[in-house]
Protein backbone atom coordinates (compact mmCIF):
# COMPACT_ATOMS: atom_id res chain seq x y z
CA UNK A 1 0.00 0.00 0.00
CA UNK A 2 1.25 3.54 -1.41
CA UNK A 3 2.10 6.49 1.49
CA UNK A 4 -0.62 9.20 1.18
CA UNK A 5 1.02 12.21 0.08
CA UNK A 6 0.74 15.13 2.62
CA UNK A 7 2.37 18.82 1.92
CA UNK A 8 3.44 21.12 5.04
CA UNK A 9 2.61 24.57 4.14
CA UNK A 10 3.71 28.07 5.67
CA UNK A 11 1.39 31.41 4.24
CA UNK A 12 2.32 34.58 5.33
CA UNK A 13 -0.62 36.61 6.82
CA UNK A 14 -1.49 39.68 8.87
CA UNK A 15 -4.32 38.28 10.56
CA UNK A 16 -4.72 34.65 10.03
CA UNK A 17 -7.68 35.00 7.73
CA UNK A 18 -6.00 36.19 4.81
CA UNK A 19 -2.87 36.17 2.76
CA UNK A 20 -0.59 39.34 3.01
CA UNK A 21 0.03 41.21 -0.11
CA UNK A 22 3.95 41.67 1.10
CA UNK A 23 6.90 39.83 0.70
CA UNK A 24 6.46 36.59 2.90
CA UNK A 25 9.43 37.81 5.15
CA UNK A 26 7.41 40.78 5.98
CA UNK A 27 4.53 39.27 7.13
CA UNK A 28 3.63 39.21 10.66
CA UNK A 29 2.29 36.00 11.26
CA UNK A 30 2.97 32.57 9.43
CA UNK A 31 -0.04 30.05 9.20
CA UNK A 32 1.44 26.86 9.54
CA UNK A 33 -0.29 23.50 7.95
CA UNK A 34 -0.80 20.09 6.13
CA UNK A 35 -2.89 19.30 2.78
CA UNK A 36 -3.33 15.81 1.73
CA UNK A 37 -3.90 14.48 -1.14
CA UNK A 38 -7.23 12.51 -0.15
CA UNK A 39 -8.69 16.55 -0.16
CA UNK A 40 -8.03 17.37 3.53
CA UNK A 41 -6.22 20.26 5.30
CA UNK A 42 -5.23 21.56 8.73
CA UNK A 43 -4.45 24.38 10.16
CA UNK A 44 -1.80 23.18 12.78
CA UNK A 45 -0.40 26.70 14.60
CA UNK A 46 0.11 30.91 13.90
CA UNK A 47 3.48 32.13 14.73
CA UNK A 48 4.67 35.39 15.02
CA UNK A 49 7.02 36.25 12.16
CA UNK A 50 10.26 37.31 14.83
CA UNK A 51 12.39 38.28 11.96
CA UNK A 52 9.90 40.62 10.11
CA UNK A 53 12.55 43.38 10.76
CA UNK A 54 15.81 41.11 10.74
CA UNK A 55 18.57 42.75 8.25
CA UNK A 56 16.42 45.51 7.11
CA UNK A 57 19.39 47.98 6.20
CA UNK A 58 20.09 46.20 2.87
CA UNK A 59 17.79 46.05 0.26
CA UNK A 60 15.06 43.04 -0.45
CA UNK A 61 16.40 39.87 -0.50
CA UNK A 62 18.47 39.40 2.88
CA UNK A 63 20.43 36.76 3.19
CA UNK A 64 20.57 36.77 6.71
CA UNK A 65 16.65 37.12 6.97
CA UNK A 66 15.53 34.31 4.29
CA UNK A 67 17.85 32.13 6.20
CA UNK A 68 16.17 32.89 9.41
CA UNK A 69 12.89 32.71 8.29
CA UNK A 70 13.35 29.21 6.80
CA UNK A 71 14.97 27.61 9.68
CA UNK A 72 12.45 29.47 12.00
CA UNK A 73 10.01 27.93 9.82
CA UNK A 74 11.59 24.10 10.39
CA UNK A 75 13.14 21.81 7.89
CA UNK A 76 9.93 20.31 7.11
CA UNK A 77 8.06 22.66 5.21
CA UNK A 78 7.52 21.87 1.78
CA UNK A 79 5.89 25.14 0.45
CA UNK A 80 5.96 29.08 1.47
CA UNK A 81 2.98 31.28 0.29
CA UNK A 82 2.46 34.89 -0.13
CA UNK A 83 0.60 36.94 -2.43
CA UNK A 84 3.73 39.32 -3.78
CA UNK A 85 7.11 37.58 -5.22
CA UNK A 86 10.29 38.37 -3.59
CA UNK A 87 14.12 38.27 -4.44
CA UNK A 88 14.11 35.59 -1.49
CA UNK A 89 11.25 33.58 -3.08
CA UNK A 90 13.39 33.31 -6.32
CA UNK A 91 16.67 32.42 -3.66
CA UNK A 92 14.90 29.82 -1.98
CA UNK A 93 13.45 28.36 -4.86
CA UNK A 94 16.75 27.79 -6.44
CA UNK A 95 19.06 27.32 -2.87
CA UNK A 96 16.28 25.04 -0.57
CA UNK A 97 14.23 22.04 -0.93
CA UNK A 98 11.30 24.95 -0.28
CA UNK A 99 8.82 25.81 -3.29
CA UNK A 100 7.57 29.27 -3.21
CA UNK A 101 3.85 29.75 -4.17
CA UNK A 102 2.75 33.38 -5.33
CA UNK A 103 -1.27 33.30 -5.01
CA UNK A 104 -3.78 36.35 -5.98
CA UNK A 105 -6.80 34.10 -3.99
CA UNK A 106 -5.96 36.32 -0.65
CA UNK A 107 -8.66 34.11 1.29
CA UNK A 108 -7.12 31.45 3.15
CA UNK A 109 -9.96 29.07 3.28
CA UNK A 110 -10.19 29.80 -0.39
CA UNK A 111 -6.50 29.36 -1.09
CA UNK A 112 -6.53 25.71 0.49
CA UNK A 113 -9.57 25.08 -1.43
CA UNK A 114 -7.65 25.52 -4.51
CA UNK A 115 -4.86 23.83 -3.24
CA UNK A 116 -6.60 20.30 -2.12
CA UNK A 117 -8.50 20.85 -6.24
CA UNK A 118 -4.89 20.95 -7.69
CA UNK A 119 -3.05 18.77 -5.38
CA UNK A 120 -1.53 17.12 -8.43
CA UNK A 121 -0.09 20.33 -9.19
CA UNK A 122 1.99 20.45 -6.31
CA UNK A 123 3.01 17.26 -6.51
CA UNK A 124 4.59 17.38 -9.92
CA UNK A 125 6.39 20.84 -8.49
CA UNK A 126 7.79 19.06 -5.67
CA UNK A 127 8.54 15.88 -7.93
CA UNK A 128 10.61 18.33 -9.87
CA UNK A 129 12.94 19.78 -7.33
CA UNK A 130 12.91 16.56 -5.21
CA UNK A 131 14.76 15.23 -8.95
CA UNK A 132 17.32 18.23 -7.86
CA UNK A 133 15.16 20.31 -10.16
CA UNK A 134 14.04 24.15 -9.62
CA UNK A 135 10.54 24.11 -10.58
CA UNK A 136 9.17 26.72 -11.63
CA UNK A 137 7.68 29.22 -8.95
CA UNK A 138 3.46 28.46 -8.93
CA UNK A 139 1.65 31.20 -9.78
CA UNK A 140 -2.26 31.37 -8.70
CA UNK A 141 -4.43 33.97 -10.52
CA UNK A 142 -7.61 35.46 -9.24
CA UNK A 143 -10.22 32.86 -10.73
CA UNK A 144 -9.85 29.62 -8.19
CA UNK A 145 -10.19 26.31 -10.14
């Protein structure tokens, strides 16, 4: 019998209902979760974002602050979500085994609903850079499927 496939997920948000439209790093809390691929998802815990204001004398795309972030985050996360792109996204796309997901659907509940329709999706993105690939960097329009 095959594993289920299950994703662990950190969105950036203000307020835990919806996405920020800021750079992830900038967020001030981080909605942590799972999605399977039998159409459930969790909410598991809402941390604070403590290095919002790490390294803020250079311009975007800290080093110091995506590497934070990340390990703040925990090794296990398999996708970071935001609703603006950021140097860092395109870093830790190409640098981590992290995919960065750029979504317009600012909803949350709407977000994962799009998520558990396309599960497929993400597993062919992870597939990719699991294969020491750098997928491209999902983007998700407006107009949920």
């Amino acid at each position: 019998m095959q594993k289920m496939s299950r994703f662990k997920f950190a969105m950036a948000s203000s307020n835990s209902i919806e996405l920020t439209k800021r750079h992830f790093g900038d967020s001030e809390i981080f909605v942590l979760g799972e999605i399977s691929e039998d159409g459930t998802s969790d909410i598991t815990k809402k941390i604070k974002n403590e290095f919002k204001n790490v390294d803020e004398t250079t311009s975007h795309g800290s080093t110091e602050k995506r590497q934070s972030i990340i390990s703040y985050l925990g090794k296990d996360i398999d996708f970071i979500i935001a609703g603006q792109m950021s140097p860092n996204f395109k870093k830790i796309n190409m640098k981590t085994k992290v995919c960065p997901i750029v979504s317009e659907i600012t909803d949350i509940e709407q977000l994962l609903t799009y998520l558990k329709n396309n599960f497929d999706v993400l597993r062919q993105i992870k597939k990719v850079k699991e294969e020491d690939g750098t997928p491209d960097i999902l983007r998700i329009g407006n107009s949920p499927v």
